[in-house]
C-alpha atoms as a PDB file:
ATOM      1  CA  UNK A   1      18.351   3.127 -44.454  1.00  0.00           C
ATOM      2  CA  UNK A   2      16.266   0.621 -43.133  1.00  0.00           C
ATOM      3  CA  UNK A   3      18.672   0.563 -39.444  1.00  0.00           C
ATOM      4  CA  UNK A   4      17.416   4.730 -39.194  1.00  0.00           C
ATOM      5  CA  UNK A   5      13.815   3.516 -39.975  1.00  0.00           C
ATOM      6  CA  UNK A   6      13.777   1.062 -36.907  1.00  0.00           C
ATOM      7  CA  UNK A   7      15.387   3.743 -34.762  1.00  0.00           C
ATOM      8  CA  UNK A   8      13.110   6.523 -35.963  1.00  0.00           C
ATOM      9  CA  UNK A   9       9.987   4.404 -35.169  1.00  0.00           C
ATOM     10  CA  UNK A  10      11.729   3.266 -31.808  1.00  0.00           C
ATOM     11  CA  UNK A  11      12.347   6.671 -30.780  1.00  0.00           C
ATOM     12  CA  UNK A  12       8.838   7.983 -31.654  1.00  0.00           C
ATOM     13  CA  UNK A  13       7.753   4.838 -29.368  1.00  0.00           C
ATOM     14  CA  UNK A  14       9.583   5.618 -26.307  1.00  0.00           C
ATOM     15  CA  UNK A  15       8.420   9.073 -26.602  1.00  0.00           C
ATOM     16  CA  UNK A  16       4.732   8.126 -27.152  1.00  0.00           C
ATOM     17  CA  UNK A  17       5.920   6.076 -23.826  1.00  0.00           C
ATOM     18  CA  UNK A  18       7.088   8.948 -21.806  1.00  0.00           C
ATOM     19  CA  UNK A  19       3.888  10.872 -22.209  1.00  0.00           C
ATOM     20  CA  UNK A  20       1.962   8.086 -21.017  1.00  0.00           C
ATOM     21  CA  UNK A  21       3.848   7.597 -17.722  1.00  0.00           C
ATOM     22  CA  UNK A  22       4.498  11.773 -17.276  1.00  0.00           C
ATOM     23  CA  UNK A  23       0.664  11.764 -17.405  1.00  0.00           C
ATOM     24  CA  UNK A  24       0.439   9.175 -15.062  1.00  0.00           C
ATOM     25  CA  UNK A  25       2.931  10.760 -12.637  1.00  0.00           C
ATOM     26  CA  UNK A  26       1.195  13.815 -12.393  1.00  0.00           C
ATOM     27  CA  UNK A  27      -2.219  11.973 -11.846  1.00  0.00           C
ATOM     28  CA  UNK A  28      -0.574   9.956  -9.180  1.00  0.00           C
ATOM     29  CA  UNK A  29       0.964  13.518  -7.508  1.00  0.00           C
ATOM     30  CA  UNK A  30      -2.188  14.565  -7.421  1.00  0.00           C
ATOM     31  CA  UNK A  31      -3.614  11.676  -5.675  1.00  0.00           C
ATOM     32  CA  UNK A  32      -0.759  11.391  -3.085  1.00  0.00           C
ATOM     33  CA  UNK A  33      -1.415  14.923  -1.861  1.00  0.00           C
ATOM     34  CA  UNK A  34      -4.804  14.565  -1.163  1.00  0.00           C
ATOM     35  CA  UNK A  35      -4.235  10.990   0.743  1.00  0.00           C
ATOM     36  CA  UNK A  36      -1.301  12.183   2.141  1.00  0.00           C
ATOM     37  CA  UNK A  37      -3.717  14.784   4.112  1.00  0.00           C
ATOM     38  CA  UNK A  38      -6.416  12.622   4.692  1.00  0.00           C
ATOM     39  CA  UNK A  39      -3.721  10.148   6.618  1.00  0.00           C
ATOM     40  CA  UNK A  40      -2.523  13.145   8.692  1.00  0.00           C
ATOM     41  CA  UNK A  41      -5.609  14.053   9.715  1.00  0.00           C
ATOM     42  CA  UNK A  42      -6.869  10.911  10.751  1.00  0.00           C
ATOM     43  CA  UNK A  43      -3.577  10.361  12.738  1.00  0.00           C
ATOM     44  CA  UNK A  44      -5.097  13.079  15.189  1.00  0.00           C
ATOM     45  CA  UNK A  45      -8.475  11.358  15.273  1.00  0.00           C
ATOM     46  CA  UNK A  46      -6.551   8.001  16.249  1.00  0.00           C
ATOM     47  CA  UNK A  47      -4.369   9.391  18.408  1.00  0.00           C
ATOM     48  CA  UNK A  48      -7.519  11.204  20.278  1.00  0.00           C
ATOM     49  CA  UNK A  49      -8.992   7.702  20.204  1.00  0.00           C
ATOM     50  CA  UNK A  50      -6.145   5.934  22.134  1.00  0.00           C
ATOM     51  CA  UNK A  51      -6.353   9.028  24.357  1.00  0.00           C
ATOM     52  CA  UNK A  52      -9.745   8.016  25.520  1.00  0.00           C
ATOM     53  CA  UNK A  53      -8.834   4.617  26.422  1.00  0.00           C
ATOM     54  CA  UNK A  54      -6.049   5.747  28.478  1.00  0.00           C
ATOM     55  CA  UNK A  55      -8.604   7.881  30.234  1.00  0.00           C
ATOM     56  CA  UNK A  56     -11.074   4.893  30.410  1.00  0.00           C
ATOM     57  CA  UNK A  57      -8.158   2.937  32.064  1.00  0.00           C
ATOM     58  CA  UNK A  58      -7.544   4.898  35.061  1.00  0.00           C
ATOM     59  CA  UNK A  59     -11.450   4.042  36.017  1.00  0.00           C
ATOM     60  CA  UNK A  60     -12.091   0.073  34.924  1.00  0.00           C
ATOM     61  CA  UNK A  61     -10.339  -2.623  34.029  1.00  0.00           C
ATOM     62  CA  UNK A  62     -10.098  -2.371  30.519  1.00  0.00           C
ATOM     63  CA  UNK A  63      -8.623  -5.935  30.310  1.00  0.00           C
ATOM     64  CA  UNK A  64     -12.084  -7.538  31.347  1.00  0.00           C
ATOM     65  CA  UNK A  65     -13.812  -6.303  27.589  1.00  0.00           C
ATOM     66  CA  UNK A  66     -13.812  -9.193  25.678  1.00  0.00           C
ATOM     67  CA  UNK A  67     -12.249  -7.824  22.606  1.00  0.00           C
ATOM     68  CA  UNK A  68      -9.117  -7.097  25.188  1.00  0.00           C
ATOM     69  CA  UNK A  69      -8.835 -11.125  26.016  1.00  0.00           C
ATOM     70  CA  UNK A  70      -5.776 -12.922  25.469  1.00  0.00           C
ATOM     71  CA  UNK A  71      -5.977 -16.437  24.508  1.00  0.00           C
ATOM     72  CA  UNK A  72      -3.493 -18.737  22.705  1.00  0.00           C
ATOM     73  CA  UNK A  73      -3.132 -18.444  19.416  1.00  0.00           C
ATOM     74  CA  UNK A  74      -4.219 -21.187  17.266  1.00  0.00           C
ATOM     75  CA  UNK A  75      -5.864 -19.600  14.753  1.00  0.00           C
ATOM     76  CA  UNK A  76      -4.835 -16.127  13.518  1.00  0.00           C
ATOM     77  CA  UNK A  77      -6.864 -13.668  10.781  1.00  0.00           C
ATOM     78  CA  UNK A  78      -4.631 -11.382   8.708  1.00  0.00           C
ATOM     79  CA  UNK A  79      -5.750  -8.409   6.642  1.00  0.00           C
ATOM     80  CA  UNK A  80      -3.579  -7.722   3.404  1.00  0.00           C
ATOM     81  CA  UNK A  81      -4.073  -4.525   2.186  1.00  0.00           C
ATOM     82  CA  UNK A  82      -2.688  -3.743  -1.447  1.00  0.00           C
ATOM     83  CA  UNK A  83      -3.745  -2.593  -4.468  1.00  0.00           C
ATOM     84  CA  UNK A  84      -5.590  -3.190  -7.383  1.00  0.00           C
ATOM     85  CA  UNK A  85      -3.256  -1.697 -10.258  1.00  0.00           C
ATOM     86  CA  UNK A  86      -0.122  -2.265 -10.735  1.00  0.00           C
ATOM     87  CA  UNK A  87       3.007   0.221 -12.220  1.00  0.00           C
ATOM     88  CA  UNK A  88       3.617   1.242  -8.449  1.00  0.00           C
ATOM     89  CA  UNK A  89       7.416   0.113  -7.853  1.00  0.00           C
ATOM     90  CA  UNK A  90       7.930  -2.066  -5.434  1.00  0.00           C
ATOM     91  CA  UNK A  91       4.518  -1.484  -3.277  1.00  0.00           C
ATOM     92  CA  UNK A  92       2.886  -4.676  -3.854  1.00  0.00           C
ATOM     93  CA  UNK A  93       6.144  -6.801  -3.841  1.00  0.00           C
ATOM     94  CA  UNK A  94       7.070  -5.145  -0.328  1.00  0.00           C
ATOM     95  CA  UNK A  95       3.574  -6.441   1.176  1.00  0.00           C
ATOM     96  CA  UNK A  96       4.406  -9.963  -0.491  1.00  0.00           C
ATOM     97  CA  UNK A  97       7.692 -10.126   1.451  1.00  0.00           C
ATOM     98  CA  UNK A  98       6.435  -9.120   4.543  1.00  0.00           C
ATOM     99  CA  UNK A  99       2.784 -11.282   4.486  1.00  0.00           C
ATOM    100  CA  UNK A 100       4.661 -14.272   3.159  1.00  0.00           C
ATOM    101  CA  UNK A 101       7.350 -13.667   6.149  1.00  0.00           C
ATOM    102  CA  UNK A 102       3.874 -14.197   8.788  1.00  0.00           C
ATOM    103  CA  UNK A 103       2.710 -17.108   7.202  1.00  0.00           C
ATOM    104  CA  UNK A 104       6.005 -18.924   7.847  1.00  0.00           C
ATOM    105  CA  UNK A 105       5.950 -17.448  11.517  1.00  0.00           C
ATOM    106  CA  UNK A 106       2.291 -19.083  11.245  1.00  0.00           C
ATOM    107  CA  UNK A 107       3.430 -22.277  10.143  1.00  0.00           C
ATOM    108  CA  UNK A 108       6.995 -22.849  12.493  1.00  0.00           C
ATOM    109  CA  UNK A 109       4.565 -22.093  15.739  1.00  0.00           C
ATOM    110  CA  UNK A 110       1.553 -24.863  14.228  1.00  0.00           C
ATOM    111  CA  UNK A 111      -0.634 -21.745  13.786  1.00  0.00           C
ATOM    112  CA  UNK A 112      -3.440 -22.016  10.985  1.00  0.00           C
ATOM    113  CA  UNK A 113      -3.862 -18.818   9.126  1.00  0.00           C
ATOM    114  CA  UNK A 114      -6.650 -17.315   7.370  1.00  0.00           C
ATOM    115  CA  UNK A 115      -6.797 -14.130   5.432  1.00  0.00           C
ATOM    116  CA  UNK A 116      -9.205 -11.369   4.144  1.00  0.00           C
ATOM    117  CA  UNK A 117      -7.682  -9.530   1.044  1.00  0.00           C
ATOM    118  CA  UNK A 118      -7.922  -6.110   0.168  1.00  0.00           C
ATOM    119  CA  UNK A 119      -6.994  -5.138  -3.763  1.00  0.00           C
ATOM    120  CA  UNK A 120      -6.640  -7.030  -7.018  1.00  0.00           C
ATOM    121  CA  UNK A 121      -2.773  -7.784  -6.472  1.00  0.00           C
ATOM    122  CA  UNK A 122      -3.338  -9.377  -3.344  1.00  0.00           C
ATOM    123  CA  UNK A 123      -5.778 -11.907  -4.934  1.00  0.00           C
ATOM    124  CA  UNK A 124      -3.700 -13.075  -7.442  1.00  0.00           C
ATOM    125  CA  UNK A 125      -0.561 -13.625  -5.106  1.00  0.00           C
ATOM    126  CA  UNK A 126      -2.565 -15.471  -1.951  1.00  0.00           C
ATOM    127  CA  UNK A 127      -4.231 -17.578  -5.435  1.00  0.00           C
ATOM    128  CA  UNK A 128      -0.919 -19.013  -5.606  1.00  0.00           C
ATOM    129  CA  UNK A 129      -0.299 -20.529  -2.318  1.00  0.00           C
ATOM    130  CA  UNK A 130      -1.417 -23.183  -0.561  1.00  0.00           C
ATOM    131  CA  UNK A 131      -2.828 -23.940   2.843  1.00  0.00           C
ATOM    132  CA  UNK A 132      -4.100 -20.706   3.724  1.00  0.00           C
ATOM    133  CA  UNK A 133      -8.159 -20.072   4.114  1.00  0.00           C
ATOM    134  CA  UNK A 134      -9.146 -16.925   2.053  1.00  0.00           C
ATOM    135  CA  UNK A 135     -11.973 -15.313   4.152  1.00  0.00           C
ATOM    136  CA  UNK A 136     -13.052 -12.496   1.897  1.00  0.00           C
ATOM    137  CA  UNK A 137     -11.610 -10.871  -1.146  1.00  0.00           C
ATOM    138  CA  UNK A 138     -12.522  -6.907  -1.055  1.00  0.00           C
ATOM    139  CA  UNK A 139     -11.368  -5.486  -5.201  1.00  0.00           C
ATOM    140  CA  UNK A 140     -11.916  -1.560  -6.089  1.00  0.00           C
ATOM    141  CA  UNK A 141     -11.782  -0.764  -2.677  1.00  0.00           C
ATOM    142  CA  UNK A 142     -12.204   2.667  -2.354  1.00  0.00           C
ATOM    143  CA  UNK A 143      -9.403   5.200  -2.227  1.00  0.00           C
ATOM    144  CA  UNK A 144     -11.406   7.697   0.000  1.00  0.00           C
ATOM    145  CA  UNK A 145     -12.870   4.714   2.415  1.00  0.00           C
ATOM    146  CA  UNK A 146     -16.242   5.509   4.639  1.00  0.00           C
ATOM    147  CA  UNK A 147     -18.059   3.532   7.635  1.00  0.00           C
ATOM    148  CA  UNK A 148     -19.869   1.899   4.989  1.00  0.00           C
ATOM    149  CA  UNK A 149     -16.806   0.395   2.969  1.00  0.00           C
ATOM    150  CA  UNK A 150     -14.809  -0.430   6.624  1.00  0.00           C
ATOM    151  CA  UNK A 151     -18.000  -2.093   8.657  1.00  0.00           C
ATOM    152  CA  UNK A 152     -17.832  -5.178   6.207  1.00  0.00           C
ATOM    153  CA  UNK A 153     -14.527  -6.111   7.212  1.00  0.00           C
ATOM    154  CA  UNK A 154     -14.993  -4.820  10.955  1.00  0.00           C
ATOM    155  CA  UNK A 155     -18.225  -6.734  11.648  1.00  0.00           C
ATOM    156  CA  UNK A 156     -16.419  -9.878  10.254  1.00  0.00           C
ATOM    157  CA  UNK A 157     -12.971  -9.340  12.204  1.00  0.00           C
ATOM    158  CA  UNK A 158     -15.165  -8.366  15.796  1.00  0.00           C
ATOM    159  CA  UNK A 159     -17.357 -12.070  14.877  1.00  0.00           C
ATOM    160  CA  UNK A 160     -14.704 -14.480  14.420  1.00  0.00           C
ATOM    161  CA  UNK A 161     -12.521 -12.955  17.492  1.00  0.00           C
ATOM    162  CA  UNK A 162     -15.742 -13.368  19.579  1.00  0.00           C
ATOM    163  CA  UNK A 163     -16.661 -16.502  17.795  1.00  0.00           C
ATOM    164  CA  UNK A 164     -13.344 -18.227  18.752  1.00  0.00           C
ATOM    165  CA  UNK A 165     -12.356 -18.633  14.998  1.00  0.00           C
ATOM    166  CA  UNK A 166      -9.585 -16.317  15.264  1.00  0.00           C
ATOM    167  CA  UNK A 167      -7.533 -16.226  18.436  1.00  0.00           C
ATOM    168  CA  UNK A 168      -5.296 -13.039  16.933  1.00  0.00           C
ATOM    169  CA  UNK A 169      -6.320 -10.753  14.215  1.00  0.00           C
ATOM    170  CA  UNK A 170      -3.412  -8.850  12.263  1.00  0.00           C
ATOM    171  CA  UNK A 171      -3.357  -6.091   9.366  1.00  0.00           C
ATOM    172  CA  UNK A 172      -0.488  -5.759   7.421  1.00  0.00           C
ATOM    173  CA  UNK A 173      -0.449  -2.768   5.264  1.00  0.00           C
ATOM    174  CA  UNK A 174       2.522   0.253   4.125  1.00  0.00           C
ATOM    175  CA  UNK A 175       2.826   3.130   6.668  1.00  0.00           C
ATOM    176  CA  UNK A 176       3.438   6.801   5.092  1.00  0.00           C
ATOM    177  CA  UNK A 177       6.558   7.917   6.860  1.00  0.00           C
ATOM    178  CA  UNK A 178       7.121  10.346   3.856  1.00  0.00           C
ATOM    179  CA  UNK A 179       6.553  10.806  -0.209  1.00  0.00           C
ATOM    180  CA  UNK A 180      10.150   8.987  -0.541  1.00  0.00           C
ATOM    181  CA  UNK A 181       9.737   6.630   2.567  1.00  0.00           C
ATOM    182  CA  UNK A 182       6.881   3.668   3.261  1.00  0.00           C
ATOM    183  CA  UNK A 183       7.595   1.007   5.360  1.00  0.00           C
ATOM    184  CA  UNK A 184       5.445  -2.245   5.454  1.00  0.00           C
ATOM    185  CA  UNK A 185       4.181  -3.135   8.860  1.00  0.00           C
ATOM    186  CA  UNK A 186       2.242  -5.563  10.428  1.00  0.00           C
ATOM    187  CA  UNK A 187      -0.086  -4.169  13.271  1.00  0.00           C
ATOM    188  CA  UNK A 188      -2.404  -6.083  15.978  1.00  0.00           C
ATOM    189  CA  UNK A 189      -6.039  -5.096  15.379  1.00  0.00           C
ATOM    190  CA  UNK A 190      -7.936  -8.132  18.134  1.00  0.00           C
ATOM    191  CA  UNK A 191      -7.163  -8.787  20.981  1.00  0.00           C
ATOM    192  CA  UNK A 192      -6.630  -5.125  21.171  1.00  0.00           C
ATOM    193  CA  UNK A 193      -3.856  -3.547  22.456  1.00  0.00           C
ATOM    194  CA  UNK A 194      -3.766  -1.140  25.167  1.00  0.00           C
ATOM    195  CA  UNK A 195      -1.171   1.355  25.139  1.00  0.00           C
ATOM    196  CA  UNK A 196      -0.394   3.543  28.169  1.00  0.00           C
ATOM    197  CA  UNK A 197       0.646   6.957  27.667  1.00  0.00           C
ATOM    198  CA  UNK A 198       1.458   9.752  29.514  1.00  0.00           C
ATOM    199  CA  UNK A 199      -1.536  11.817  30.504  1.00  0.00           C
ATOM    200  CA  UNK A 200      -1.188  15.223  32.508  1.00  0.00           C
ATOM    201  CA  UNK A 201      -2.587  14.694  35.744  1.00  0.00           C
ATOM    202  CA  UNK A 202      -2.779  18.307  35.998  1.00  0.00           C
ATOM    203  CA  UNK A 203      -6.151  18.037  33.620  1.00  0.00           C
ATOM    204  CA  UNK A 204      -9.275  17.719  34.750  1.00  0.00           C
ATOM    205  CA  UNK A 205     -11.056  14.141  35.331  1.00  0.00           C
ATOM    206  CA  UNK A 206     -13.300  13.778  32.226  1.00  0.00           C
ATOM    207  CA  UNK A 207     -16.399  12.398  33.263  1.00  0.00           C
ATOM    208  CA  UNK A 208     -18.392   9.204  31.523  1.00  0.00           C
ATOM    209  CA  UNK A 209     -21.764   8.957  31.395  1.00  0.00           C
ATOM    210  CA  UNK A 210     -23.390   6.756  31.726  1.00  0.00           C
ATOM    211  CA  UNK A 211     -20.356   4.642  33.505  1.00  0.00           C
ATOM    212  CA  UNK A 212     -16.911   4.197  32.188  1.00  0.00           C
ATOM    213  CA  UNK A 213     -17.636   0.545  31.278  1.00  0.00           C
ATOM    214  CA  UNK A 214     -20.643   1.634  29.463  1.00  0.00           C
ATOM    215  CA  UNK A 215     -18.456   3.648  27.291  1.00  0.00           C
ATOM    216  CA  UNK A 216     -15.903   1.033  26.765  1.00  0.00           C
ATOM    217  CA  UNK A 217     -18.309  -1.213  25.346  1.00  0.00           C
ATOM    218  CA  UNK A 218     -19.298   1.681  23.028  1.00  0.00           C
ATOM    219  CA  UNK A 219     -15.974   2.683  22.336  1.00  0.00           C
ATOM    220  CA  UNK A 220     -13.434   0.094  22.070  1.00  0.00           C
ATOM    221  CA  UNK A 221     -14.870  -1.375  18.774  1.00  0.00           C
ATOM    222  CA  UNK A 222     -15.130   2.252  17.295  1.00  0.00           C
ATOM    223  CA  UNK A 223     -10.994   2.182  18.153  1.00  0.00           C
ATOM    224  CA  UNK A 224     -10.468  -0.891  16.107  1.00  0.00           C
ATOM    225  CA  UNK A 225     -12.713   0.550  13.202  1.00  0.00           C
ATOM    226  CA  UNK A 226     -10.361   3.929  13.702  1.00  0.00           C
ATOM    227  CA  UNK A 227      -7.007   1.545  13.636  1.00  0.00           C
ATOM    228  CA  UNK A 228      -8.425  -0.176  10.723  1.00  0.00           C
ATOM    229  CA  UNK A 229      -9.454   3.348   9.081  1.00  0.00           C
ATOM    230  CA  UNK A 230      -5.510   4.732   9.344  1.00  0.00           C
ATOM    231  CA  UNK A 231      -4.113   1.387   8.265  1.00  0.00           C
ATOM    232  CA  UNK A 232      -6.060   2.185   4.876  1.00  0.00           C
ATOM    233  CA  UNK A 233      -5.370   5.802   4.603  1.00  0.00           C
ATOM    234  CA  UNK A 234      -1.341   4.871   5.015  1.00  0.00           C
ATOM    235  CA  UNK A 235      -1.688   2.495   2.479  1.00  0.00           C
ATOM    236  CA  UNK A 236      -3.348   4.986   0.136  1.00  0.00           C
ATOM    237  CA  UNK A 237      -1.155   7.683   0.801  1.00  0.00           C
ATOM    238  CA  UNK A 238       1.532   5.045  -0.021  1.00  0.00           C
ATOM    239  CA  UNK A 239       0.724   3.266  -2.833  1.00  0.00           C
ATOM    240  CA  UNK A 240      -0.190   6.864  -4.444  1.00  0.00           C
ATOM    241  CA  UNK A 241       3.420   8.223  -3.845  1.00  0.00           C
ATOM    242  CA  UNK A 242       5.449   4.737  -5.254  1.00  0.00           C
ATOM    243  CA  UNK A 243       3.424   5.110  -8.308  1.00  0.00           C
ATOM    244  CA  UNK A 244       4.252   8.821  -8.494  1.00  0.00           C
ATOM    245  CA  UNK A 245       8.155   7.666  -8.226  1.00  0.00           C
ATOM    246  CA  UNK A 246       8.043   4.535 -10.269  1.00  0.00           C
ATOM    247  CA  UNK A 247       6.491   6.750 -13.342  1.00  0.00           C
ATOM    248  CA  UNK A 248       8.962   9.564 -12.860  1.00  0.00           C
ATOM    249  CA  UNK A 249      12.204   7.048 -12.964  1.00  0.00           C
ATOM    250  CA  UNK A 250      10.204   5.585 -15.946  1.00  0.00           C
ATOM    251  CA  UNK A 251      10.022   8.908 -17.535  1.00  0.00           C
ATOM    252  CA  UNK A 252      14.102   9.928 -16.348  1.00  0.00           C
ATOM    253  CA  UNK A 253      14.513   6.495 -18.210  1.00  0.00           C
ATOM    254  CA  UNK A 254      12.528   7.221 -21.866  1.00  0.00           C
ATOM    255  CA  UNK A 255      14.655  10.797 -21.447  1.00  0.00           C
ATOM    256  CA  UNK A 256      17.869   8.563 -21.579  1.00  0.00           C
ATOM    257  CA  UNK A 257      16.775   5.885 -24.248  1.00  0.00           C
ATOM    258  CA  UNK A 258      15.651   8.764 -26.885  1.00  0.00           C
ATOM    259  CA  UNK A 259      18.711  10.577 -26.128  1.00  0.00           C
ATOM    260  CA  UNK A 260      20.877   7.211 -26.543  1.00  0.00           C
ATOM    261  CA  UNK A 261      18.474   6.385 -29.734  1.00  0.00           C
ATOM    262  CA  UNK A 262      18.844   9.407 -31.003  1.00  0.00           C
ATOM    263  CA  UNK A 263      22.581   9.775 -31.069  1.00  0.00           C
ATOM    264  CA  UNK A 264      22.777   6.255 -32.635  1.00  0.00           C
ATOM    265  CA  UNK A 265      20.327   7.208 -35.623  1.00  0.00           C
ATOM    266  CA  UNK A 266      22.397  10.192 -36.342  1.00  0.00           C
ATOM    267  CA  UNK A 267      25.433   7.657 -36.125  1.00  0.00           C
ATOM    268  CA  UNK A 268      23.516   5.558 -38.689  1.00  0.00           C
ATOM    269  CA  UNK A 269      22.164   8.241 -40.573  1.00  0.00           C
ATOM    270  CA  UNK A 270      25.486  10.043 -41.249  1.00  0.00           C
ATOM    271  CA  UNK A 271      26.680   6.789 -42.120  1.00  0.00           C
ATOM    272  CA  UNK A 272      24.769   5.965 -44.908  1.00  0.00           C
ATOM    273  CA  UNK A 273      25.855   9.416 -45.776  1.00  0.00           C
ATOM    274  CA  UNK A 274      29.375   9.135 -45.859  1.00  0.00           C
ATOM    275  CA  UNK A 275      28.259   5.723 -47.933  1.00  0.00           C
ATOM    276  CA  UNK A 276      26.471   7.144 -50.675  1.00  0.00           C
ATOM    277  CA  UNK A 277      28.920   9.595 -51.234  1.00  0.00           C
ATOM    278  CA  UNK A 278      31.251   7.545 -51.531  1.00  0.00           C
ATOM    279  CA  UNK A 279      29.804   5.447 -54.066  1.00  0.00           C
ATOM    280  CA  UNK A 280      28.980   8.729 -56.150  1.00  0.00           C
ATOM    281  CA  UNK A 281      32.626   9.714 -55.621  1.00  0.00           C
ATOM    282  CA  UNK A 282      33.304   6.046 -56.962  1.00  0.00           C
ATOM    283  CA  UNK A 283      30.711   5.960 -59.813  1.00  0.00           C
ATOM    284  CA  UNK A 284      32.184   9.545 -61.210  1.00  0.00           C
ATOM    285  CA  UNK A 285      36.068   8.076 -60.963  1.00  0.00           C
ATOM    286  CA  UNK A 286      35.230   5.262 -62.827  1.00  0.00           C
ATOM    287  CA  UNK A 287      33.239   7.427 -65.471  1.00  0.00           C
ATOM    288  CA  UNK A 288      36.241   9.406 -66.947  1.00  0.00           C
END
């Protein structure tokens, strides 16, 4: 009796179990949807963004803009981005591999690296390594970022590029391919990167007042504040969906423990069964 006890109060545990992470699943289903739009609309803003500076590049030299020059790398800044809870599969532990995989680039090429965290799990891993400056630590970070949350980290990535503290600046974050694929990447925010495209020469000149360099200057830091931006919203949109599949393999799982628990308490319980009558069976043979 007291084996069916333990199982009875093991299966009401797992179940108790299940409706915490079905709950969660849904909550993080929710979330994914609405940061899986607000990445693929701000891919079109980005991609309008890089659109400009191809357009700026047919009229100055884009290369002259001092957030464009290329210098040996000595120093380089990285941005982690991960998050601050944990229960989301393999997210963080992805972002570990991969940051972990640049300091060791970092280190075989003399390079001295420097970091400026984003989320609660990237705290506690960098906490655990050694030579490696930590910049700033950012924690409940937004998951619908603004101008206001991004300038922080934008004024002090723009500074230390212009400064001379950081030759290279780098974010490494999870790209949204799809709700069942993210794939970590590493992108170049500073010295930024120019990338031609094709352009229909067919279109009409736009015209920049008041000169194309004048708009570079405006615009080229607004591009790494967009790049920055999308890098955030992929890593929302992310995050959001391995949550939503970690807690629905954790709820497939409960399914199959009560169903396993289950069948063994009935095994147990028909036991003891079979047991007492037995011993009644027993008890009345030895009465006549």
């Amino acid at each position: 009796m007291a084996n069916t006890t333990a199982l009875k109060r093991r299966i009401t545990s797992v179940k108790n179990t299940k409706q915490i992470t079905k709950a969660m699943e849904l909550v993080s289903a929710s979330k994914m949807r609405r940061a899986q739009d607000h990445a693929a609309k701000s891919r079109d803003f980005k991609r309008m963004a890089q659109d400009l500076l191809n357009r700026l590049s047919e009229l100055t030299d884009v290369t002259k803009h001092p957030l464009y020059k290329q210098r040996m790398v000595t120093n380089r800044l990285h941005i982690l981005i991960t998050s601050d809870r944990g229960l989301a599969g393999a997210f963080n532990s992805n972002l570990f591999r991969a940051f972990t995989k640049e300091l060791i680039k970092d280190q075989d090429l003399g390079v001295k690296s420097s970091v400026i965290l984003v989320g609660k799990q990237g705290s506690k891993f960098v906490a655990k390594l050694d030579g490696i400056d930590v910049i700033a630590a950012y924690d409940s970070f937004p998951e619908t970022q603004t101008a206001n949350d991004i300038n922080p980290i934008l004024n002090e990535i723009v500074s230390s590029f212009l400064n001379g503290s950081a030759d290279a600046v780098d974010v490494t974050y999870t790209d949204f391919k799809s709700s069942i694929s993210q794939v970590v990447q590493t992108d170049r925010l500073l010295p930024a990167v120019f990338k031609p495209s094709k352009i229909n020469k067919d279109e009409e000149k736009a015209i920049f007042e008041p000169s194309p360099d004048a708009v570079l200057d405006a615009v080229t830091e607004r591009f790494i504040e967009v790049q920055l931006n999308q890098a955030f919203s992929e890593s929302q949109a992310s995050e959001q969906s391995m949550r939503m599949m970690a807690m629905k393999s954790a709820s497939d799982n409960a399914t199959d423990l009560v169903d396993d628990l289950t069948l063994a308490f009935n095994t147990a319980r028909q036991a003891a069964i079979t047991q007492e009558l037995a011993e009644i069976s027993g008890g009345a043979e030895a009465m006549k």
